[in-house]
ModelCIF file with pLDDT and N, C-alpha, C, O atoms, coordinates in Angstrom:
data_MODEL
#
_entry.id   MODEL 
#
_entity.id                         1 
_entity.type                       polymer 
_entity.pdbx_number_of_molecules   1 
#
_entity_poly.entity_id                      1 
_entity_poly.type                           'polypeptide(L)' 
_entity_poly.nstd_linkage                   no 
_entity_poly.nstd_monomer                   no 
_entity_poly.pdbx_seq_one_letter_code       
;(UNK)(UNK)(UNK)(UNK)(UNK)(UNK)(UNK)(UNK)(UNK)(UNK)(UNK)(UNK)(UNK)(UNK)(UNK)(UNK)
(UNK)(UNK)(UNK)(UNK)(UNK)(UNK)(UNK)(UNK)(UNK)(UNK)(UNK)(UNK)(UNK)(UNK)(UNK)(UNK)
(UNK)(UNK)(UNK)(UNK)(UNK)(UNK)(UNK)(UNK)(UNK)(UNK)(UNK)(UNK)(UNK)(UNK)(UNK)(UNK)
;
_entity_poly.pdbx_seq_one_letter_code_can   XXXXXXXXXXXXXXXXXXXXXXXXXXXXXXXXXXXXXXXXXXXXXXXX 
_entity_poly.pdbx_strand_id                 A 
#
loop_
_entity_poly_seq.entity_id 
_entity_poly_seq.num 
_entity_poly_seq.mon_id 
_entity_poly_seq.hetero 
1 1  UNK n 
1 2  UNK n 
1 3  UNK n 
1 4  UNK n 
1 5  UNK n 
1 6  UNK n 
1 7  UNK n 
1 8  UNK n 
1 9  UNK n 
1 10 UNK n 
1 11 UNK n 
1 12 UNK n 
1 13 UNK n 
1 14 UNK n 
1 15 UNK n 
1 16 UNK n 
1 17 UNK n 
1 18 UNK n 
1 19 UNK n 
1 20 UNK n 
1 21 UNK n 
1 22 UNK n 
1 23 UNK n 
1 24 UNK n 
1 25 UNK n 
1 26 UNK n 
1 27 UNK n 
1 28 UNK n 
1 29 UNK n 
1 30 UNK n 
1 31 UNK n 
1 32 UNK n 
1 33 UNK n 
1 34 UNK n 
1 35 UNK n 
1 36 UNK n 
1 37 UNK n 
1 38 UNK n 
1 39 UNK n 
1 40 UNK n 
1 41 UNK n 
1 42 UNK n 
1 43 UNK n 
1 44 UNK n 
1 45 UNK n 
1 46 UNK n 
1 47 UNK n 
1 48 UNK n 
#
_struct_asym.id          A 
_struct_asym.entity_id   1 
#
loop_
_ma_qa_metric.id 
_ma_qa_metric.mode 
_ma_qa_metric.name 
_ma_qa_metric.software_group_id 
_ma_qa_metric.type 
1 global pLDDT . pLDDT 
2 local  pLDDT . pLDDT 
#
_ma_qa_metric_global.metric_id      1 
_ma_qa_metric_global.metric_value   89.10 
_ma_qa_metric_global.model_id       1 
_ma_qa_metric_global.ordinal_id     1 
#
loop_
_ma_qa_metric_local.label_asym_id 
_ma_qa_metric_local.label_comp_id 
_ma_qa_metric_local.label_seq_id 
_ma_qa_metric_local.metric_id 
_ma_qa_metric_local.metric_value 
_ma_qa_metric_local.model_id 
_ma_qa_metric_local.ordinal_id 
A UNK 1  2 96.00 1 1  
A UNK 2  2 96.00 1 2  
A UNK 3  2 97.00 1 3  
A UNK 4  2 96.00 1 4  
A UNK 5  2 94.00 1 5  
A UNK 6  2 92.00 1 6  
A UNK 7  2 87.00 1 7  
A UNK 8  2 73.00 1 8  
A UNK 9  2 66.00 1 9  
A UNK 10 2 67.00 1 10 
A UNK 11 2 63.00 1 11 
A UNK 12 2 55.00 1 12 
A UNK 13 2 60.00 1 13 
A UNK 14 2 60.00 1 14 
A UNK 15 2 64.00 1 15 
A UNK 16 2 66.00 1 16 
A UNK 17 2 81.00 1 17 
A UNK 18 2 86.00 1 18 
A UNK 19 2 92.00 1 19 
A UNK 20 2 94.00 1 20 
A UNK 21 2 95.00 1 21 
A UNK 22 2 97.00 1 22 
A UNK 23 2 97.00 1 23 
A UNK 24 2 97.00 1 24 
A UNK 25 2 96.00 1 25 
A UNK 26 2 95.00 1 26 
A UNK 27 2 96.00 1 27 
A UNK 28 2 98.00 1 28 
A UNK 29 2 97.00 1 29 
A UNK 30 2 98.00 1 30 
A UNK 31 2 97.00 1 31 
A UNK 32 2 98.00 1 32 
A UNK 33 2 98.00 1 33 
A UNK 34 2 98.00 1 34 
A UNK 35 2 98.00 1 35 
A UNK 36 2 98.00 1 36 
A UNK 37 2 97.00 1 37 
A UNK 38 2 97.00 1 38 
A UNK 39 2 94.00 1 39 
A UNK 40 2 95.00 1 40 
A UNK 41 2 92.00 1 41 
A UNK 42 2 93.00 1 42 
A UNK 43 2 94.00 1 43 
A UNK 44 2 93.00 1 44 
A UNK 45 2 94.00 1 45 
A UNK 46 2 96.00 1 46 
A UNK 47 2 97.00 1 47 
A UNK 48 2 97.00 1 48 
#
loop_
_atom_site.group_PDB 
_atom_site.id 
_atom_site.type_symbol 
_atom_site.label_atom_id 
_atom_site.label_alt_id 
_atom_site.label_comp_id 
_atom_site.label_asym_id 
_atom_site.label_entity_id 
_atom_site.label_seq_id 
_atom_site.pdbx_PDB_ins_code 
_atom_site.Cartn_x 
_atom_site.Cartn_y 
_atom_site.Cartn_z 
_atom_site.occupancy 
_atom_site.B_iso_or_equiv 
_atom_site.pdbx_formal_charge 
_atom_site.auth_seq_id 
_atom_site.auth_comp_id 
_atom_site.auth_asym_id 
_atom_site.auth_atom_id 
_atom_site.pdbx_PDB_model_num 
ATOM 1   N N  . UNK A 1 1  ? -22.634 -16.126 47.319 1.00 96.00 ? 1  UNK A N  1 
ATOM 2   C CA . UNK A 1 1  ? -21.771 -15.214 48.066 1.00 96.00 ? 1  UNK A CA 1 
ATOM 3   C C  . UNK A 1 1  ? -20.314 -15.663 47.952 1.00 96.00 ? 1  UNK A C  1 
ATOM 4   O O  . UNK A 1 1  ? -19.951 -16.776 48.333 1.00 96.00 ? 1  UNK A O  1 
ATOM 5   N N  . UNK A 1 2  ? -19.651 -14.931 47.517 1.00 96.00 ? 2  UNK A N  1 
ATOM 6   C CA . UNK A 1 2  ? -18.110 -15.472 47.231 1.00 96.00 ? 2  UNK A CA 1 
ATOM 7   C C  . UNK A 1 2  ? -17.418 -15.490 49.090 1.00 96.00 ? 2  UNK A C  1 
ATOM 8   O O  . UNK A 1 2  ? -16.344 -15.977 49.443 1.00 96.00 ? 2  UNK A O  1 
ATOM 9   N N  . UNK A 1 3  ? -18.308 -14.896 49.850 1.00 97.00 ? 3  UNK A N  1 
ATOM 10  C CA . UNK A 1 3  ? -17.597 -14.941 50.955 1.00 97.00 ? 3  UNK A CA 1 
ATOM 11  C C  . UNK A 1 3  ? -17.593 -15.974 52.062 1.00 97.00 ? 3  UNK A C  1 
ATOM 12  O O  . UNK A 1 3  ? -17.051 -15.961 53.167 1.00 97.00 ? 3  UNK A O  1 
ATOM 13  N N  . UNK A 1 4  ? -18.449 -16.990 51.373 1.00 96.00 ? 4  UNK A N  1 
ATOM 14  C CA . UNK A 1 4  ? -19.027 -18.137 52.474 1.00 96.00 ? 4  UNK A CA 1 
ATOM 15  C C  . UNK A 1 4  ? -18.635 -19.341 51.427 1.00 96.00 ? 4  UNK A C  1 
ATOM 16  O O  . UNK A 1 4  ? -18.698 -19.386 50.198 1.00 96.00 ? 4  UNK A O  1 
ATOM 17  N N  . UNK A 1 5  ? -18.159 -20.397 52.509 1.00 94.00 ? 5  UNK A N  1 
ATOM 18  C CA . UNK A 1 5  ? -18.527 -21.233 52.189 1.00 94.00 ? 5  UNK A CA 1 
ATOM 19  C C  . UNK A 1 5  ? -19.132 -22.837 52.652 1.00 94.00 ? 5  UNK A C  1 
ATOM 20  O O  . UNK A 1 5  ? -18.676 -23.490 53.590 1.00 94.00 ? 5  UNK A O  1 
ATOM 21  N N  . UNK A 1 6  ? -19.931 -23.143 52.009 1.00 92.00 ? 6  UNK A N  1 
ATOM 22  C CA . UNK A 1 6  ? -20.506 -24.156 52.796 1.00 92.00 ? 6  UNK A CA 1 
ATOM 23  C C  . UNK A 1 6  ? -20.142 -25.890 52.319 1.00 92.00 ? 6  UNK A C  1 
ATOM 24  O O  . UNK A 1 6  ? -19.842 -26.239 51.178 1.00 92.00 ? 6  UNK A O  1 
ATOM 25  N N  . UNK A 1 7  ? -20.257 -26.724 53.421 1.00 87.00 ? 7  UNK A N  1 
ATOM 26  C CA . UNK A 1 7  ? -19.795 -28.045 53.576 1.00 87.00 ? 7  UNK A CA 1 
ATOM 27  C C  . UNK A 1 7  ? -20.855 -28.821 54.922 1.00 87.00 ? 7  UNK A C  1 
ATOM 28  O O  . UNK A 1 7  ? -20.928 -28.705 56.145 1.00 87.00 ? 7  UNK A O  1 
ATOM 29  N N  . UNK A 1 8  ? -21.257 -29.282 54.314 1.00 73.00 ? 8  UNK A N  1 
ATOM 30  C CA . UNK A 1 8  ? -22.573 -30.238 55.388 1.00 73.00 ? 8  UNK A CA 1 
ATOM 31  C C  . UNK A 1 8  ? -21.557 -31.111 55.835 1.00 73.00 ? 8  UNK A C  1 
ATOM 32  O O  . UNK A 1 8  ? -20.479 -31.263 55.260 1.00 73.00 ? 8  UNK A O  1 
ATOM 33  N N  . UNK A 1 9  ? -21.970 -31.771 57.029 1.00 66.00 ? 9  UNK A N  1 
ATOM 34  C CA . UNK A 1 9  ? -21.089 -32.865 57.689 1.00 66.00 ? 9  UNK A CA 1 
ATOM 35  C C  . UNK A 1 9  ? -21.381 -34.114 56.433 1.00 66.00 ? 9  UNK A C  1 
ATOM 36  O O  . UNK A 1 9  ? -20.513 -34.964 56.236 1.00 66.00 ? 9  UNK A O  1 
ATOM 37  N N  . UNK A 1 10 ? -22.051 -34.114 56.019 1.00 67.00 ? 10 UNK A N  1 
ATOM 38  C CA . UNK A 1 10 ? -22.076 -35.744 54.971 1.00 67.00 ? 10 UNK A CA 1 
ATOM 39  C C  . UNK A 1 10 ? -20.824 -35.573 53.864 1.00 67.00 ? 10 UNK A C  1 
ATOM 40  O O  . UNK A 1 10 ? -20.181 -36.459 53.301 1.00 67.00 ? 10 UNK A O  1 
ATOM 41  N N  . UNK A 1 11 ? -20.702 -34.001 53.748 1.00 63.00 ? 11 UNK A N  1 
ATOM 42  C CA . UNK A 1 11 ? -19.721 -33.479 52.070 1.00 63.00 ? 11 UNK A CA 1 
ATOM 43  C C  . UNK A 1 11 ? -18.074 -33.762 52.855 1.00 63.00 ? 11 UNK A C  1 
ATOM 44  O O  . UNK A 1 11 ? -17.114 -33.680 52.089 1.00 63.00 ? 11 UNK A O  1 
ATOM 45  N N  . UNK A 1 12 ? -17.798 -34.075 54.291 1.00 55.00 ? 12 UNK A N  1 
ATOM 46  C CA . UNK A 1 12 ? -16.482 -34.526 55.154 1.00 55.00 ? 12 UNK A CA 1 
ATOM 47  C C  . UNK A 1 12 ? -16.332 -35.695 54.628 1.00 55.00 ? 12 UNK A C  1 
ATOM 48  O O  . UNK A 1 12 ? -15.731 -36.074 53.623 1.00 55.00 ? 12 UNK A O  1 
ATOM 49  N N  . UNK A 1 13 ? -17.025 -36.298 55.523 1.00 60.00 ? 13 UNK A N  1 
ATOM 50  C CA . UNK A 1 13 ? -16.398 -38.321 55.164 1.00 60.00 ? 13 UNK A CA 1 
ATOM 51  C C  . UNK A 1 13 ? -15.166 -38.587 55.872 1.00 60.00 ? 13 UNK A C  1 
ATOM 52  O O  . UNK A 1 13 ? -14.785 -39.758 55.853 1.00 60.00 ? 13 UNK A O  1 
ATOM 53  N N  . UNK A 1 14 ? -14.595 -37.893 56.378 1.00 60.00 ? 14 UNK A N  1 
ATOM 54  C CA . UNK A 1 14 ? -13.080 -38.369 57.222 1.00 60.00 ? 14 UNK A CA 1 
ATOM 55  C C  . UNK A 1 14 ? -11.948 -37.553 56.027 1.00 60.00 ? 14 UNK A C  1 
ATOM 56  O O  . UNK A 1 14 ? -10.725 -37.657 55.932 1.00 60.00 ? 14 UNK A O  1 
ATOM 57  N N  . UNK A 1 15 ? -12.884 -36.776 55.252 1.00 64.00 ? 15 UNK A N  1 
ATOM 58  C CA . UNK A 1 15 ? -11.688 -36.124 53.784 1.00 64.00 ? 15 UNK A CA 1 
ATOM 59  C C  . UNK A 1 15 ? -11.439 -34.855 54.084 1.00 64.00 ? 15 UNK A C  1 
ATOM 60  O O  . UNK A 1 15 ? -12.486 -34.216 54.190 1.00 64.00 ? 15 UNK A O  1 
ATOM 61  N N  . UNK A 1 16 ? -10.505 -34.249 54.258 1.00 66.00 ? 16 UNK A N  1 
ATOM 62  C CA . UNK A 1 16 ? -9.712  -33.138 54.038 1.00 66.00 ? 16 UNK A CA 1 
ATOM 63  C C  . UNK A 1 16 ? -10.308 -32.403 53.250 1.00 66.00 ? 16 UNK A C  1 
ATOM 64  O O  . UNK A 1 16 ? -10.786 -32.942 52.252 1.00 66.00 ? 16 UNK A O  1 
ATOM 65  N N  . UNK A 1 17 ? -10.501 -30.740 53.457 1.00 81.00 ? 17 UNK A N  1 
ATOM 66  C CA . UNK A 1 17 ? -11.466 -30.138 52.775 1.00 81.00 ? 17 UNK A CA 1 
ATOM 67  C C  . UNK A 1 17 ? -9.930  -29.639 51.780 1.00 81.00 ? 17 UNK A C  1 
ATOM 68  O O  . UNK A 1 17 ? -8.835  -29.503 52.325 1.00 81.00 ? 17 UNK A O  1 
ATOM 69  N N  . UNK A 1 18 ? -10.168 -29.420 50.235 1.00 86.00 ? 18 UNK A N  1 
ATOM 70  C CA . UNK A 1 18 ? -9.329  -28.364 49.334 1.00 86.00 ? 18 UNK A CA 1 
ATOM 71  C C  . UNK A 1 18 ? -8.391  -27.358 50.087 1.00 86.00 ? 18 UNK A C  1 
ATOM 72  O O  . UNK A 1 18 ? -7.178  -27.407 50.287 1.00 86.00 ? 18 UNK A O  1 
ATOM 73  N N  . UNK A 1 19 ? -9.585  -26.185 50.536 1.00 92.00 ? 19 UNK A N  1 
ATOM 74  C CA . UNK A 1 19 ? -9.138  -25.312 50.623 1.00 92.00 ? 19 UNK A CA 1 
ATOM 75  C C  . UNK A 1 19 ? -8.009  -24.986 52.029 1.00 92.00 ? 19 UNK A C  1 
ATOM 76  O O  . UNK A 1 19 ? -7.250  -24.043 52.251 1.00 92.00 ? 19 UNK A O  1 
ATOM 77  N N  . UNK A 1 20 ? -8.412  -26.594 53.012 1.00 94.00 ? 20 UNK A N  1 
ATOM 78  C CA . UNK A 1 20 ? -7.707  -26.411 53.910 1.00 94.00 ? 20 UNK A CA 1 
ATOM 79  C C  . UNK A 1 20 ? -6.039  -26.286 53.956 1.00 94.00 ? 20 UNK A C  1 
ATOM 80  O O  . UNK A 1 20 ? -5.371  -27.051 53.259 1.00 94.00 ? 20 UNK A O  1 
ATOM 81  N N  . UNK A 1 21 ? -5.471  -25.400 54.712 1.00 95.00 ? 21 UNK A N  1 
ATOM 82  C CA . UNK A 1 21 ? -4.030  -24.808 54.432 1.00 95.00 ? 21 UNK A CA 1 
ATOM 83  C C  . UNK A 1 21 ? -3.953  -23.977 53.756 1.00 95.00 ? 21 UNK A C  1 
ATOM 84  O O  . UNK A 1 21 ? -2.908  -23.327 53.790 1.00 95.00 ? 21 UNK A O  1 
ATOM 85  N N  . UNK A 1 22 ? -5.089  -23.567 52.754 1.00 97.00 ? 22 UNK A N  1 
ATOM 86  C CA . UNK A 1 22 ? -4.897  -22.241 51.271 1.00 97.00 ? 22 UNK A CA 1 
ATOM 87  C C  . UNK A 1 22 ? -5.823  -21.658 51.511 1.00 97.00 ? 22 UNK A C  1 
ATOM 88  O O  . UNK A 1 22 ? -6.534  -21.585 50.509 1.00 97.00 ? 22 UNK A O  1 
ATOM 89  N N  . UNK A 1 23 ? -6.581  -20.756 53.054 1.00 97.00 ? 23 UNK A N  1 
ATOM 90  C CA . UNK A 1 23 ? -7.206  -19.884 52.882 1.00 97.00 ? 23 UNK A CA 1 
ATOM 91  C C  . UNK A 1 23 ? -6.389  -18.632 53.038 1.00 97.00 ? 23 UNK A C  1 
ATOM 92  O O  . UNK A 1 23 ? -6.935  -17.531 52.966 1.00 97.00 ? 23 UNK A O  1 
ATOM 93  N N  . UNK A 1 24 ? -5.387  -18.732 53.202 1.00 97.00 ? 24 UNK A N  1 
ATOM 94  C CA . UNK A 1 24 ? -4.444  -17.339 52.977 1.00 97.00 ? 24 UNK A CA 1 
ATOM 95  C C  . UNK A 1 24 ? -4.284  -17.028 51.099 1.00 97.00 ? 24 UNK A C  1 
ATOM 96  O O  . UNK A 1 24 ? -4.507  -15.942 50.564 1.00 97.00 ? 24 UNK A O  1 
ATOM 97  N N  . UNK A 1 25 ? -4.040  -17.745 50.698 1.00 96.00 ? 25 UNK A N  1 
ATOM 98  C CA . UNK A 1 25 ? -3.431  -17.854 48.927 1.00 96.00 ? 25 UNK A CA 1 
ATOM 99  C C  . UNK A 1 25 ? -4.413  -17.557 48.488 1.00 96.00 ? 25 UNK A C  1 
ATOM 100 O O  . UNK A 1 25 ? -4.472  -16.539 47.798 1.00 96.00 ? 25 UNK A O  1 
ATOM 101 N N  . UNK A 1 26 ? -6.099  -18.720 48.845 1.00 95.00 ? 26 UNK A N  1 
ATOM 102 C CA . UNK A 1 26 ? -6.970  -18.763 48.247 1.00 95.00 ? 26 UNK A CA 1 
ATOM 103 C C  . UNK A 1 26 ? -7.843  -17.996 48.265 1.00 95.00 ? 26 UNK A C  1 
ATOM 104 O O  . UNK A 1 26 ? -8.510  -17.891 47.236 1.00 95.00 ? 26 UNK A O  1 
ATOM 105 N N  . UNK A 1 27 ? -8.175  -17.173 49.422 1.00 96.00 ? 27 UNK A N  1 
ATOM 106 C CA . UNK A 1 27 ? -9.251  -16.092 49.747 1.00 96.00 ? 27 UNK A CA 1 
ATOM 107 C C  . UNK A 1 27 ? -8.947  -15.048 49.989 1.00 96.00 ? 27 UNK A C  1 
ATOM 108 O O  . UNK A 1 27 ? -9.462  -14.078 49.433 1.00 96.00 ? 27 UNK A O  1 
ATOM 109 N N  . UNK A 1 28 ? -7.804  -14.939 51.101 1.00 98.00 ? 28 UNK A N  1 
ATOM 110 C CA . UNK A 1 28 ? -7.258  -13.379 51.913 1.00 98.00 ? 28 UNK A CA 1 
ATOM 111 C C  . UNK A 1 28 ? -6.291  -13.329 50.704 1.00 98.00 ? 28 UNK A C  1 
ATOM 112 O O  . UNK A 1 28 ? -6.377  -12.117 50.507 1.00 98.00 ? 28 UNK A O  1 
ATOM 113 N N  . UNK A 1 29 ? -5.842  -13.557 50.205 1.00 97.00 ? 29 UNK A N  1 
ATOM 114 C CA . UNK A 1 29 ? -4.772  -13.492 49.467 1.00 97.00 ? 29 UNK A CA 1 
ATOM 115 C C  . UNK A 1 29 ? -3.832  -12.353 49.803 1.00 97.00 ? 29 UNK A C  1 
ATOM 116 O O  . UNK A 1 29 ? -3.690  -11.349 49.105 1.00 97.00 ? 29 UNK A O  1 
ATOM 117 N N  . UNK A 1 30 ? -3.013  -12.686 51.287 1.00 98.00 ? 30 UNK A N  1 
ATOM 118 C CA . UNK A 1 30 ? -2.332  -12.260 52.043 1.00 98.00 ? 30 UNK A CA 1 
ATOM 119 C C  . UNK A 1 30 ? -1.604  -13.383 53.194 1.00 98.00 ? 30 UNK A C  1 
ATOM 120 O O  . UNK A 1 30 ? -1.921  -14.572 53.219 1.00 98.00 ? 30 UNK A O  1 
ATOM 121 N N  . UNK A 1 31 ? -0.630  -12.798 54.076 1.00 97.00 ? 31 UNK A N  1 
ATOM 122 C CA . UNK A 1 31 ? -0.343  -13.836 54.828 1.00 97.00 ? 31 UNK A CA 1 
ATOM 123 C C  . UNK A 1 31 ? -0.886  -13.324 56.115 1.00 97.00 ? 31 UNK A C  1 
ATOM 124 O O  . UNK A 1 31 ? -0.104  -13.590 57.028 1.00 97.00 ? 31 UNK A O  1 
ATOM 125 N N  . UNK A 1 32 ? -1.678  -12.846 56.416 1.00 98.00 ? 32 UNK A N  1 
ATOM 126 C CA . UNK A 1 32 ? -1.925  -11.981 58.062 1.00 98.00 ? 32 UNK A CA 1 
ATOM 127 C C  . UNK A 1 32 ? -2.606  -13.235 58.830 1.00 98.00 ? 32 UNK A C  1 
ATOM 128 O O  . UNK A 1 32 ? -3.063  -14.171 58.174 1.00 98.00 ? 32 UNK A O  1 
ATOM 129 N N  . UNK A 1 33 ? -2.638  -13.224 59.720 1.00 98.00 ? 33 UNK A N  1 
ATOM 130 C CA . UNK A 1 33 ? -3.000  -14.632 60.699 1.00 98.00 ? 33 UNK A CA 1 
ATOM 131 C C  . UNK A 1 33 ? -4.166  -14.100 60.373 1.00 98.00 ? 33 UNK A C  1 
ATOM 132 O O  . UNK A 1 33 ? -4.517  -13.019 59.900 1.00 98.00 ? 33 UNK A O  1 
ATOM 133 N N  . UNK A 1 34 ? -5.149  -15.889 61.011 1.00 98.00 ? 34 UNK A N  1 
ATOM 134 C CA . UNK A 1 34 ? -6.669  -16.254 60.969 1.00 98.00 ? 34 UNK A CA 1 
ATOM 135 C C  . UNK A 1 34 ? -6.775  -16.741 62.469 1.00 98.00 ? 34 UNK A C  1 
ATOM 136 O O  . UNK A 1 34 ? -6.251  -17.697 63.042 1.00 98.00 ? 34 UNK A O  1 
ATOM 137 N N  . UNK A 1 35 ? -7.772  -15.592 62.973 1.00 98.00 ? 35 UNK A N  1 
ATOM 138 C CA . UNK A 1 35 ? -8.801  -15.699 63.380 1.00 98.00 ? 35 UNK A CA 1 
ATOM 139 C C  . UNK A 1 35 ? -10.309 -16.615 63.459 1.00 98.00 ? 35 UNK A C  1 
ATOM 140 O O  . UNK A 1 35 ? -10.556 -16.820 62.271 1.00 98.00 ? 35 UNK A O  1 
ATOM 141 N N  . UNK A 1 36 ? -11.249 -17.157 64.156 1.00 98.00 ? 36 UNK A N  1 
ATOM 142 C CA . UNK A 1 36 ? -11.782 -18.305 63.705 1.00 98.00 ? 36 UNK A CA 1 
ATOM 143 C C  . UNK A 1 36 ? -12.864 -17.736 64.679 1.00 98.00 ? 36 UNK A C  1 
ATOM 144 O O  . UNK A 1 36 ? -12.383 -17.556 65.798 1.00 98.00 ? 36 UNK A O  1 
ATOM 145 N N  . UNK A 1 37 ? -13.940 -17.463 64.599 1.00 97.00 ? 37 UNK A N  1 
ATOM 146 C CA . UNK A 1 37 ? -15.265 -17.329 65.825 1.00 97.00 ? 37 UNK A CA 1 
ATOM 147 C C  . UNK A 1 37 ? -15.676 -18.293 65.112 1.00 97.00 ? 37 UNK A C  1 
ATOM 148 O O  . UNK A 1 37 ? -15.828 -18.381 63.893 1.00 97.00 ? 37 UNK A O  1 
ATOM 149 N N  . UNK A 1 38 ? -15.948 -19.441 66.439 1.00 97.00 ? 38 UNK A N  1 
ATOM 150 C CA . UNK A 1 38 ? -16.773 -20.719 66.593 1.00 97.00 ? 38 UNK A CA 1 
ATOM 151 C C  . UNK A 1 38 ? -18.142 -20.394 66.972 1.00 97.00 ? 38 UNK A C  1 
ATOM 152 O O  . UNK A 1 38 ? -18.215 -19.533 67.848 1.00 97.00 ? 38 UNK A O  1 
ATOM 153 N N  . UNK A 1 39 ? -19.233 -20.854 66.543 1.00 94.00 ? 39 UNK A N  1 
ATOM 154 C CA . UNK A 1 39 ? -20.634 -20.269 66.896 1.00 94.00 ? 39 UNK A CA 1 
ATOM 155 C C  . UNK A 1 39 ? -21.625 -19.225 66.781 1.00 94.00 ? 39 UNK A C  1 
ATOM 156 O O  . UNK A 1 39 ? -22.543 -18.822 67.494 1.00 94.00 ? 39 UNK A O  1 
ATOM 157 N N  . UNK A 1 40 ? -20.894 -18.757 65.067 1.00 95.00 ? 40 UNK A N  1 
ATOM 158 C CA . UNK A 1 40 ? -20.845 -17.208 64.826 1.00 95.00 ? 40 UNK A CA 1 
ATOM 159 C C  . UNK A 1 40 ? -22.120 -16.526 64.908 1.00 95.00 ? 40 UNK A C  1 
ATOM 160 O O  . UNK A 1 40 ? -22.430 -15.360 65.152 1.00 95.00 ? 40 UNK A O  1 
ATOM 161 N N  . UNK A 1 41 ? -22.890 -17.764 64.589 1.00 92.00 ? 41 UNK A N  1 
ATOM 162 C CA . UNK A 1 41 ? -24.415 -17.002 64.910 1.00 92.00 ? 41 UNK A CA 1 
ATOM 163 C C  . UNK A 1 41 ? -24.537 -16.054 63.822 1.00 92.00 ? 41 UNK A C  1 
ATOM 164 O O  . UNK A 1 41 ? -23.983 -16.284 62.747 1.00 92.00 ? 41 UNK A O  1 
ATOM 165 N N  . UNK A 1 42 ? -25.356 -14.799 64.056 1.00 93.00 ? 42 UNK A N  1 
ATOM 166 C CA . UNK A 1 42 ? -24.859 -13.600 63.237 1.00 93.00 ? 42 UNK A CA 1 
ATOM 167 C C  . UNK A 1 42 ? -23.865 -12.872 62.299 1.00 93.00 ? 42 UNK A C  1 
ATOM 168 O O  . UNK A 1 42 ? -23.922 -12.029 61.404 1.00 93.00 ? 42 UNK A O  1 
ATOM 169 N N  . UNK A 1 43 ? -22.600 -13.862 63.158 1.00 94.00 ? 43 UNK A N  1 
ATOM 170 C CA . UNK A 1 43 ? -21.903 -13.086 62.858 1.00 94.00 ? 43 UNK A CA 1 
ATOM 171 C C  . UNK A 1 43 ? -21.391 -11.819 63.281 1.00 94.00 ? 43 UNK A C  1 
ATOM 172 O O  . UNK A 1 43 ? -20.472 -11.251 62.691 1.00 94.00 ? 43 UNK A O  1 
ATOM 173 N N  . UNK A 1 44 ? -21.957 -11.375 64.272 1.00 93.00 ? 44 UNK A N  1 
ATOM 174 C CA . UNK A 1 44 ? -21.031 -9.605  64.892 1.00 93.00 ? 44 UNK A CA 1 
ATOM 175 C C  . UNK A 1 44 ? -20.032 -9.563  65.206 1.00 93.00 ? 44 UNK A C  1 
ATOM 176 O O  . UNK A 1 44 ? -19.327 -8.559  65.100 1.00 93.00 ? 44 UNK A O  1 
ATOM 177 N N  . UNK A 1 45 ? -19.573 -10.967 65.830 1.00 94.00 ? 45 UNK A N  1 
ATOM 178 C CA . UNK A 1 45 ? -18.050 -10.316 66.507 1.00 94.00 ? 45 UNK A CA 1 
ATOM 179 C C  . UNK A 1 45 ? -17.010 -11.222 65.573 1.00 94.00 ? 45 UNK A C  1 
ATOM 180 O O  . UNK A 1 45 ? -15.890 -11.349 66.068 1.00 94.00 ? 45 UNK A O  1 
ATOM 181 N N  . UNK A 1 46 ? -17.214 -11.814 64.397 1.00 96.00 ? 46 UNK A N  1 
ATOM 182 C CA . UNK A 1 46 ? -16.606 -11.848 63.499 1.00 96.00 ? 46 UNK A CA 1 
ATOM 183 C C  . UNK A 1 46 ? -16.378 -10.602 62.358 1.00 96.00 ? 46 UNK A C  1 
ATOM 184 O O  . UNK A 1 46 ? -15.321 -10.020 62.118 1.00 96.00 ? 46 UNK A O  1 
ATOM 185 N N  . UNK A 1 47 ? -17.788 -10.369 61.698 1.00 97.00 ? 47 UNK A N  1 
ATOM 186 C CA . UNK A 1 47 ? -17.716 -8.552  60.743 1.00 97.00 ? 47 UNK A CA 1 
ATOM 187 C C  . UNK A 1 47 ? -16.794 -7.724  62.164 1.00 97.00 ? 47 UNK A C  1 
ATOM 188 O O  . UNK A 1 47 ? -15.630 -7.401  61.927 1.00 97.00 ? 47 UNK A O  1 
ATOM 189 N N  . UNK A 1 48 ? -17.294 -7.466  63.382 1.00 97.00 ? 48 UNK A N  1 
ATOM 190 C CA . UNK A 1 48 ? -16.519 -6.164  63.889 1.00 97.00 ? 48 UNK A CA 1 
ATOM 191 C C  . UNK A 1 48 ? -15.190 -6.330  64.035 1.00 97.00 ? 48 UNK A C  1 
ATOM 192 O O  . UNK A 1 48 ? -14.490 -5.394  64.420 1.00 97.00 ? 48 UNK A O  1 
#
């Protein structure tokens, strides 16, 4: 899925993920603020 991405707590280590700071450039490829649902579960009130 190009729309997920995944990182297990072991793939951290105390390291800075890439993409962190460049999910505007790198994904939205826009500047519109981010939004963040913690606990998404499903997912609904993130998609709506």
């Amino acid at each position: 899925y190009p729309n997920v991405f995944q990182f297990p707590y072991k793939f951290a280590e105390n390291k800075p993920c890439a993409i962190s700071g460049h999910w505007s450039e790198t994904y939205f490829h826009n500047a519109n603020p981010i939004v963040l649902e913690l606990g998404c579960g499903k997912g609904e009130y993130a998609v709506s």
